[in-house]
PDB file of N, CA and C in Angstrom:
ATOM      1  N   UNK A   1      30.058   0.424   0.594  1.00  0.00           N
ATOM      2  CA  UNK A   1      29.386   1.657   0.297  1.00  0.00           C
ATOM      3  C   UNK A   1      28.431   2.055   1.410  1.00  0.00           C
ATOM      4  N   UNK A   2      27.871   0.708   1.819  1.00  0.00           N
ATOM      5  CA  UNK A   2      26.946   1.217   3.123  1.00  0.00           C
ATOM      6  C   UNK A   2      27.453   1.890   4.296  1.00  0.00           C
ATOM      7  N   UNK A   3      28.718   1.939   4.390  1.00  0.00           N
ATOM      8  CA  UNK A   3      29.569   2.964   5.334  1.00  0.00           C
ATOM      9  C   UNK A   3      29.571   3.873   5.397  1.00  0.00           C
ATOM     10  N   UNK A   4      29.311   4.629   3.889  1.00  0.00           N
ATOM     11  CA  UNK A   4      29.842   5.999   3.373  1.00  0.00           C
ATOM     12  C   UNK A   4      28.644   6.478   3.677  1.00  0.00           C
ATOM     13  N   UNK A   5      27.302   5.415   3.850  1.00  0.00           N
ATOM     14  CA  UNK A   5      26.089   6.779   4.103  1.00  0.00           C
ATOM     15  C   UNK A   5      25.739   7.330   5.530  1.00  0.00           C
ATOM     16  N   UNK A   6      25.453   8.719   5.222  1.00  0.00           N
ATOM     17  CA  UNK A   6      25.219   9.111   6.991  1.00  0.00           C
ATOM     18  C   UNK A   6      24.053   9.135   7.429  1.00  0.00           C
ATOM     19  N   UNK A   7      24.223   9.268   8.847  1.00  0.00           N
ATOM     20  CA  UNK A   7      23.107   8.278   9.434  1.00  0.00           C
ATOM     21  C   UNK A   7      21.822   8.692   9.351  1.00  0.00           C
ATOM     22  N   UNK A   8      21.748   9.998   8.644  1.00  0.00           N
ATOM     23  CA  UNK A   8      20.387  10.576   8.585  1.00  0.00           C
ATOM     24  C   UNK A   8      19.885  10.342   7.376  1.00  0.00           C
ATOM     25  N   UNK A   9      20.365   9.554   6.516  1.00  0.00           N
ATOM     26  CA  UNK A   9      19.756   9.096   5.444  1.00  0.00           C
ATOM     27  C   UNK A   9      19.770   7.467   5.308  1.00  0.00           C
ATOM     28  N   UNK A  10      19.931   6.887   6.549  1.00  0.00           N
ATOM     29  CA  UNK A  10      20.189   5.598   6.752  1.00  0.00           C
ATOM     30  C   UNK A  10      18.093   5.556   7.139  1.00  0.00           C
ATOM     31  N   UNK A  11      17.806   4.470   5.990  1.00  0.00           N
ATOM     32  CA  UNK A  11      16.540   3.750   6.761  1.00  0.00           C
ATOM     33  C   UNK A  11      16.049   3.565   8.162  1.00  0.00           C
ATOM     34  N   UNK A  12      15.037   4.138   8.638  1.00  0.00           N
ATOM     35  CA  UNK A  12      14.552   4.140   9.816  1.00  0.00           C
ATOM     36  C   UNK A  12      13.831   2.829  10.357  1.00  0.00           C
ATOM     37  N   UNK A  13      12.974   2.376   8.772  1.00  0.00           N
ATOM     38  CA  UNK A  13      12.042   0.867   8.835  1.00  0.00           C
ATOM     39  C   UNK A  13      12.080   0.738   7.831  1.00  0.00           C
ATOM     40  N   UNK A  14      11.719  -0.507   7.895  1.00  0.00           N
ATOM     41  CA  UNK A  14      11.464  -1.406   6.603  1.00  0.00           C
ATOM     42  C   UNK A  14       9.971  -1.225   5.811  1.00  0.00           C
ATOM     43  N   UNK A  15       9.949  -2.136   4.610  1.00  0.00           N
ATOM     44  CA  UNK A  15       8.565  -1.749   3.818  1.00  0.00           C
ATOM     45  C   UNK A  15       8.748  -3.116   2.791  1.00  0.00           C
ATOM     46  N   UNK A  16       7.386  -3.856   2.824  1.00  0.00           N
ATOM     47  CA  UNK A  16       7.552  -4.802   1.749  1.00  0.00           C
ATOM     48  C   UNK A  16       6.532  -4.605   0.927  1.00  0.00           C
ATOM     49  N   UNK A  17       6.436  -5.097  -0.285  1.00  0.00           N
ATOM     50  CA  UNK A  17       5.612  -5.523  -0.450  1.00  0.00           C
ATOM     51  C   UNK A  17       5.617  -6.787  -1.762  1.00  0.00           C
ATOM     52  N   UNK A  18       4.548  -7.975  -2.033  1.00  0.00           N
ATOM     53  CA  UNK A  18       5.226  -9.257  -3.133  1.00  0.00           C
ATOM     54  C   UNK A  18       3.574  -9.186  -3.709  1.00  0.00           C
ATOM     55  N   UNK A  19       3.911 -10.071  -4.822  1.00  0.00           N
ATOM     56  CA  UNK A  19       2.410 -10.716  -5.889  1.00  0.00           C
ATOM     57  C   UNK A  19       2.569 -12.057  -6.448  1.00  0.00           C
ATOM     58  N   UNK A  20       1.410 -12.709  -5.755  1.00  0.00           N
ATOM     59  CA  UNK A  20       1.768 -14.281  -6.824  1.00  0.00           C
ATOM     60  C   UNK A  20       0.695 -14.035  -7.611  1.00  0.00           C
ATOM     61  N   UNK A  21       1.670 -14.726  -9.045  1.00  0.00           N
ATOM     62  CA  UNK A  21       0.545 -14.967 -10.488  1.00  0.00           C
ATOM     63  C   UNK A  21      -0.484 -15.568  -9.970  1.00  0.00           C
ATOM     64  N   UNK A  22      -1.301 -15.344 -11.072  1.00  0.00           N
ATOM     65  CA  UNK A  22      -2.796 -15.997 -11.051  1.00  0.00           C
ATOM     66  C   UNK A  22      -2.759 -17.674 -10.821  1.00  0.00           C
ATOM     67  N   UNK A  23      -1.629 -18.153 -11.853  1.00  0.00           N
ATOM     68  CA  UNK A  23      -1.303 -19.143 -12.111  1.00  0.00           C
ATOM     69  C   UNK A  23      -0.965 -20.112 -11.140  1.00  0.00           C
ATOM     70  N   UNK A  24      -0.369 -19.510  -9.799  1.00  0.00           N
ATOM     71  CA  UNK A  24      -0.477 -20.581  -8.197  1.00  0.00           C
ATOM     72  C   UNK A  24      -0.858 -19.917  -7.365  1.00  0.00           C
ATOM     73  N   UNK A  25      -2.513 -19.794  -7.804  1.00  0.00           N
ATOM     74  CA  UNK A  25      -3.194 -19.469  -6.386  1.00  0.00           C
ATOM     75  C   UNK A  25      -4.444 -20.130  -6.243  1.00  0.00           C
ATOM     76  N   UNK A  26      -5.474 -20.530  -5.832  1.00  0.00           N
ATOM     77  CA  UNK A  26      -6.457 -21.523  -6.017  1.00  0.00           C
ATOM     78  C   UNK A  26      -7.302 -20.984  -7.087  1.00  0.00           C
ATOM     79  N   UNK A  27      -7.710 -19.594  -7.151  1.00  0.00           N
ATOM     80  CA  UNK A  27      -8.880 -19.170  -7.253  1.00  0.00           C
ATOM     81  C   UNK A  27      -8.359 -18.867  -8.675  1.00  0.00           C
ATOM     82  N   UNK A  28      -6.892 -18.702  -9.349  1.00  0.00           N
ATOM     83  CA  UNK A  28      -6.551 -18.352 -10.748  1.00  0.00           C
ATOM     84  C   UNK A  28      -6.589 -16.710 -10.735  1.00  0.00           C
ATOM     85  N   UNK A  29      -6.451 -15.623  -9.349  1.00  0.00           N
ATOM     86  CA  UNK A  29      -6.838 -14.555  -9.467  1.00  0.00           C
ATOM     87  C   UNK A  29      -5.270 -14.483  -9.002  1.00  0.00           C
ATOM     88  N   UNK A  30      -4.446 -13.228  -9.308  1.00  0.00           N
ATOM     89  CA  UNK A  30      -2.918 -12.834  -8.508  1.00  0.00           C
ATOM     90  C   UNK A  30      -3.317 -11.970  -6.751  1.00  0.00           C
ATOM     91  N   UNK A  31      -2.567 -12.511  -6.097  1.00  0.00           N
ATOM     92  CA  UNK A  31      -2.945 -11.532  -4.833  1.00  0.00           C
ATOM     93  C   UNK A  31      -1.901 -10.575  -4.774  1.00  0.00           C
ATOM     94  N   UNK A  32      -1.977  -9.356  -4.505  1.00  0.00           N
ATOM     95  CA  UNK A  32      -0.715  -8.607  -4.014  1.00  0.00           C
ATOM     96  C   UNK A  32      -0.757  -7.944  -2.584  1.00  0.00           C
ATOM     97  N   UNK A  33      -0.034  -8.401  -1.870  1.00  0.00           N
ATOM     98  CA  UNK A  33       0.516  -8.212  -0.388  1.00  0.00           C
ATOM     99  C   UNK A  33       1.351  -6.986  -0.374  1.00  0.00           C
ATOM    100  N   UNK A  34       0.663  -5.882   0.848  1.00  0.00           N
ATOM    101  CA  UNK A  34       2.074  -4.058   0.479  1.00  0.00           C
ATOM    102  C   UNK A  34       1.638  -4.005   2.036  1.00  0.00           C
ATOM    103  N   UNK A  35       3.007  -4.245   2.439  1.00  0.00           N
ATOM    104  CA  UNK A  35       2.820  -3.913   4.084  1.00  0.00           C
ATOM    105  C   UNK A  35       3.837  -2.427   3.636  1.00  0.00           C
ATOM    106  N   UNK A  36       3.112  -1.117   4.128  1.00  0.00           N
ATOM    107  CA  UNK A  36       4.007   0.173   4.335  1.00  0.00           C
ATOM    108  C   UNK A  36       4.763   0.444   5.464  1.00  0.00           C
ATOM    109  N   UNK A  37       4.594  -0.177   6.252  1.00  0.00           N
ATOM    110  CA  UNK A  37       5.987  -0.368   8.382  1.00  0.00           C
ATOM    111  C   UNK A  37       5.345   0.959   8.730  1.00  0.00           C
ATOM    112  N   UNK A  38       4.427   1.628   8.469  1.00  0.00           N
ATOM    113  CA  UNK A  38       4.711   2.807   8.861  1.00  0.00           C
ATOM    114  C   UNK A  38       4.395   2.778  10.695  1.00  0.00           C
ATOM    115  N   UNK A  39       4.666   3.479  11.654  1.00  0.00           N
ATOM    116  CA  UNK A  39       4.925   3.454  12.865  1.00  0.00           C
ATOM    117  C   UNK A  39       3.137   3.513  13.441  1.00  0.00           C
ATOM    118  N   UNK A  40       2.893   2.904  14.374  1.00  0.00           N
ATOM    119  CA  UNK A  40       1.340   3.330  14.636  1.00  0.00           C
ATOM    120  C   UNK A  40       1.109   4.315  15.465  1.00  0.00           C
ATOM    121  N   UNK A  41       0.313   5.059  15.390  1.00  0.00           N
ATOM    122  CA  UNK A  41       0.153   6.341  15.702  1.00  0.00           C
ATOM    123  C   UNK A  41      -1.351   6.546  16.557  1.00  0.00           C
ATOM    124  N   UNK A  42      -1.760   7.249  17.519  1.00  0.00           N
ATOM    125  CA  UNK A  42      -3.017   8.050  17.832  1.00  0.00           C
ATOM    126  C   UNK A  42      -2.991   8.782  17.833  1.00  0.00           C
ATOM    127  N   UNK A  43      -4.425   9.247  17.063  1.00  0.00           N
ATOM    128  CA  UNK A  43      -5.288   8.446  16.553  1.00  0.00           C
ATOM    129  C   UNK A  43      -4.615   8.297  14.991  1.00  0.00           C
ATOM    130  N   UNK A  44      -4.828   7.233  14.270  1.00  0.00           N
ATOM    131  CA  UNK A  44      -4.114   6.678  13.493  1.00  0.00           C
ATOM    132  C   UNK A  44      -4.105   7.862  12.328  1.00  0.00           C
ATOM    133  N   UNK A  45      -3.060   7.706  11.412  1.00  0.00           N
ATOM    134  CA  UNK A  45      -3.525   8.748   9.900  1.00  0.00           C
ATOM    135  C   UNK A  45      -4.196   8.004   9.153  1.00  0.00           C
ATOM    136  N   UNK A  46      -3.627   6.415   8.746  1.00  0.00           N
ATOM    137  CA  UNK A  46      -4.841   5.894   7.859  1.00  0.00           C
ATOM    138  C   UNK A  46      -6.095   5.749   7.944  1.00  0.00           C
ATOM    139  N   UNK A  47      -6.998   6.352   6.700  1.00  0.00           N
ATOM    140  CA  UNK A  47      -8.358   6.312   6.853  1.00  0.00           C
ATOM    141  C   UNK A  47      -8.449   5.331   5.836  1.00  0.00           C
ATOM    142  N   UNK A  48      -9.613   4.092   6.021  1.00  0.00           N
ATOM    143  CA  UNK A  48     -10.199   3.477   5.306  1.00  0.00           C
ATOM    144  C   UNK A  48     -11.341   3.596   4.190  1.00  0.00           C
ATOM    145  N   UNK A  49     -11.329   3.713   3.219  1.00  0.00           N
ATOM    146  CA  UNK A  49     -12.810   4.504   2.262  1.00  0.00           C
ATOM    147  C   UNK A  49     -12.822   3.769   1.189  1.00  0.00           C
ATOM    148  N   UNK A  50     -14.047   4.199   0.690  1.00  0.00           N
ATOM    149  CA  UNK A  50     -14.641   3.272  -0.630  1.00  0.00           C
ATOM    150  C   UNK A  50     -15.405   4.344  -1.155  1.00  0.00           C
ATOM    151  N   UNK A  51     -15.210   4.890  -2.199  1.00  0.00           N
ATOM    152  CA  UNK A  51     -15.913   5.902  -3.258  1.00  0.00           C
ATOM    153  C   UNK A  51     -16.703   4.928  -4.081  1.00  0.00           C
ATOM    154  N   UNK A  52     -18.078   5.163  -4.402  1.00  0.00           N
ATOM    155  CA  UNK A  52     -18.877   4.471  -5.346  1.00  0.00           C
ATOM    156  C   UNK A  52     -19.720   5.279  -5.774  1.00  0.00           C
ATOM    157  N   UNK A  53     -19.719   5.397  -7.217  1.00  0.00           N
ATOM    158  CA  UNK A  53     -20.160   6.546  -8.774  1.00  0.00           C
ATOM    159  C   UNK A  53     -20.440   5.383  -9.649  1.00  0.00           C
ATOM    160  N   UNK A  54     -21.166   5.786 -10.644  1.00  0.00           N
ATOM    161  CA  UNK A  54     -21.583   5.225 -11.964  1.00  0.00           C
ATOM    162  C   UNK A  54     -20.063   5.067 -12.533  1.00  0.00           C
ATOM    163  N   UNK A  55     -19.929   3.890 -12.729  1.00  0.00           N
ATOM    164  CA  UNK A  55     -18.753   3.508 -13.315  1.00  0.00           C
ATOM    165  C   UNK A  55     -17.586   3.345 -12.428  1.00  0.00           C
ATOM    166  N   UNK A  56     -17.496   3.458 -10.999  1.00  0.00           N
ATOM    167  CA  UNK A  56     -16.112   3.854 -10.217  1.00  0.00           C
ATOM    168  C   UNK A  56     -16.855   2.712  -9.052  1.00  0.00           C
ATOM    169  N   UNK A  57     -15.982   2.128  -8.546  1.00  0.00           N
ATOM    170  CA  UNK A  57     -16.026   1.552  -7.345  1.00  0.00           C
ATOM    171  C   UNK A  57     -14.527   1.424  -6.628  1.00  0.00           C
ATOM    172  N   UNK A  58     -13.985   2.082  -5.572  1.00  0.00           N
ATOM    173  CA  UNK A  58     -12.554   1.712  -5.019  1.00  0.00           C
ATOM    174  C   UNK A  58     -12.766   1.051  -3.727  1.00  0.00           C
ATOM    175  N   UNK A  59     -11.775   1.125  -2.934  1.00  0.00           N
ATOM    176  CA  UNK A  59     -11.755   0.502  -1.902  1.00  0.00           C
ATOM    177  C   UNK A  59     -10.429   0.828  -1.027  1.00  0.00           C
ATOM    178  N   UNK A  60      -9.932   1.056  -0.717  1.00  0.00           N
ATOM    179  CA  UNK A  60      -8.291   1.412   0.227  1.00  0.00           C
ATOM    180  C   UNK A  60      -8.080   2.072   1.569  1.00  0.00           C
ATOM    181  N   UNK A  61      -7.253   2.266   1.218  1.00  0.00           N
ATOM    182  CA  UNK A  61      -6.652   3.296   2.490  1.00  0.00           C
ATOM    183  C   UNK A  61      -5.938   4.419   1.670  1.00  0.00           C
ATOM    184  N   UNK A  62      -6.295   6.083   2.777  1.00  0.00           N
ATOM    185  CA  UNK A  62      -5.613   7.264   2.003  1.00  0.00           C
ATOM    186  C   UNK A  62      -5.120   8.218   3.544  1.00  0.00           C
ATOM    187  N   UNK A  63      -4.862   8.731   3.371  1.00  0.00           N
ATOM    188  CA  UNK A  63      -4.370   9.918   4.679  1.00  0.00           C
ATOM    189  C   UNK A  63      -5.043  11.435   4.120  1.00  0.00           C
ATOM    190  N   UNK A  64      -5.521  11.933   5.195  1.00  0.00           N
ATOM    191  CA  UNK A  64      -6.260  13.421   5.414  1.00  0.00           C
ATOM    192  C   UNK A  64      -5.622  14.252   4.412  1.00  0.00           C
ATOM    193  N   UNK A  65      -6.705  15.088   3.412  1.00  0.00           N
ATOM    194  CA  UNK A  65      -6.358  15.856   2.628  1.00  0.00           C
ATOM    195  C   UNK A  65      -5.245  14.723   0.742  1.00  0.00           C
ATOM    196  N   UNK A  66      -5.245  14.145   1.267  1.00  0.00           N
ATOM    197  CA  UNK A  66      -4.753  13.062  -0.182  1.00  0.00           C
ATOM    198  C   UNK A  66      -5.664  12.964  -1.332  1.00  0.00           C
ATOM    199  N   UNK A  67      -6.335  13.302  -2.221  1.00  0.00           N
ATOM    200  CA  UNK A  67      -7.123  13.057  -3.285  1.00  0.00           C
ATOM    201  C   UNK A  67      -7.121  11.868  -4.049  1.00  0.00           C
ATOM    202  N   UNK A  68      -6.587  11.632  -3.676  1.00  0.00           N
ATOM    203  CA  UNK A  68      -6.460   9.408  -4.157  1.00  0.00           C
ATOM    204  C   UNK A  68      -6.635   8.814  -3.290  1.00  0.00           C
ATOM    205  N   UNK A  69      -6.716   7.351  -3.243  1.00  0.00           N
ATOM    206  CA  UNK A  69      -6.719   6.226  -2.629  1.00  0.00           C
ATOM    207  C   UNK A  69      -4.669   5.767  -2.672  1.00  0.00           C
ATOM    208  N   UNK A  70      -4.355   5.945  -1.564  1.00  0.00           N
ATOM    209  CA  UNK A  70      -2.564   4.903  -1.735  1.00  0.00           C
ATOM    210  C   UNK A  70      -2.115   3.903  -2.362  1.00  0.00           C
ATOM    211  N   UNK A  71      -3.162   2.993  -1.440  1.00  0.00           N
ATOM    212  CA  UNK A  71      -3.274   1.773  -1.342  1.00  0.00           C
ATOM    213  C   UNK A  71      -4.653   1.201  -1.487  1.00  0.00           C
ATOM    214  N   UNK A  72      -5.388   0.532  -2.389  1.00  0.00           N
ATOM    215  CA  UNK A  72      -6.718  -0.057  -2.490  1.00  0.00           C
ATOM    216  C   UNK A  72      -6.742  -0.975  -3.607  1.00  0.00           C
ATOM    217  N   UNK A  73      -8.075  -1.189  -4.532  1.00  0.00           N
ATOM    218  CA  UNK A  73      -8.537  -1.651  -5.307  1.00  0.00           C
ATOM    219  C   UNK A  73      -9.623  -1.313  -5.844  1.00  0.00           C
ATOM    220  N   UNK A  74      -9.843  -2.032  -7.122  1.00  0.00           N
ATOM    221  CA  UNK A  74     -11.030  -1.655  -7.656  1.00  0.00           C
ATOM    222  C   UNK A  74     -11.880  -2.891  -8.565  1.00  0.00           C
ATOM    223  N   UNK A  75     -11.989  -2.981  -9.538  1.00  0.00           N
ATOM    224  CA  UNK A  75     -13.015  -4.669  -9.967  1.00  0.00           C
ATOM    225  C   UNK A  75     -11.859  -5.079 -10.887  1.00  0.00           C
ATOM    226  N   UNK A  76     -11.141  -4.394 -11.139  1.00  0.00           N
ATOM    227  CA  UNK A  76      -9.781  -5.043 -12.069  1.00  0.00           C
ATOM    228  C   UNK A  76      -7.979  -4.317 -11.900  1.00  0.00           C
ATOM    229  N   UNK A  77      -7.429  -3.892 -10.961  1.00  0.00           N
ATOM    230  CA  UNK A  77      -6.470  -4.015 -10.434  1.00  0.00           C
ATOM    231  C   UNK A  77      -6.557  -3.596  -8.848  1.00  0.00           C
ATOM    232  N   UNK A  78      -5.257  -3.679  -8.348  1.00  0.00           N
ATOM    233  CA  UNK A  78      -5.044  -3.495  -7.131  1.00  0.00           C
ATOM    234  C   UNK A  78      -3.451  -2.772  -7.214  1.00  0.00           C
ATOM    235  N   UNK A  79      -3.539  -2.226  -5.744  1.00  0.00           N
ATOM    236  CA  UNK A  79      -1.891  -1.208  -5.764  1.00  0.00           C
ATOM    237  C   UNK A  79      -1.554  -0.671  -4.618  1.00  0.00           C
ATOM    238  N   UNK A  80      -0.570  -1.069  -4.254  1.00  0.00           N
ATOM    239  CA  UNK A  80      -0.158  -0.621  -2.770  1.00  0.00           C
ATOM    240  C   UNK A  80       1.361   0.143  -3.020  1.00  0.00           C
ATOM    241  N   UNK A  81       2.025  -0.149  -2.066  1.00  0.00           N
ATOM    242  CA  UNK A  81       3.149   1.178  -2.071  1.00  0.00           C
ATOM    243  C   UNK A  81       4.049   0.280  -0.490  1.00  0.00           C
ATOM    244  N   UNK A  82       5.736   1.124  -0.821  1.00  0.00           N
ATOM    245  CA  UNK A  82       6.509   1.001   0.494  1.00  0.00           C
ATOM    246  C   UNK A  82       7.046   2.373   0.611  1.00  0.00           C
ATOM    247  N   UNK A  83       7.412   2.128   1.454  1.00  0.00           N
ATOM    248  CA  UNK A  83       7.940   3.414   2.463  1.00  0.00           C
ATOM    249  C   UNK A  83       9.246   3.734   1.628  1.00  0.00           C
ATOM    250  N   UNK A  84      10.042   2.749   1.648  1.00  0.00           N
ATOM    251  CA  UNK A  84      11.783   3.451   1.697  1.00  0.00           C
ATOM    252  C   UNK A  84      11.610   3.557   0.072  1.00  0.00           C
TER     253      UNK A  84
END
């Protein structure tokens, strides 16, 4: 089937991302690992930020004009993203 697709919809890069349980990691907390491949650029698009409000604390990475966080965290989950 991978024949039949054309080449402009054929993957350019790759994108991972994995999570180990709480259960084998030292600390009993899960980590989750989200590499996005995206190509590096100047000056880069990812911006790094942390919003902090009564009740809100984040932490991530977002791109210009995005109203969320992509990829970040906060005091009880975490969430990243892939490309393809």
């Amino acid at each position: 089937m991978a024949d039949n697709v054309p080449s402009f919809l054929e993957p350019k890069r790759a994108s991972n991302a994995w999570a180990i349980r709480g259960a084998l990691t030292e600390t009993g907390k899960p980590i989750l690992g989200s590499d996005p491949h995206l190509g590096l650029t100047a000056p880069g698009i990812w911006y790094l930020a942390r919003i902090e409000a009564p009740g809100l604390d984040i932490t991530g990475a977002t791109l210009p004009g995005m109203p969320f966080h992509l990829l970040g965290h906060n005091a009880n989950i975490a969430w990243g993203m892939t490309t393809t």
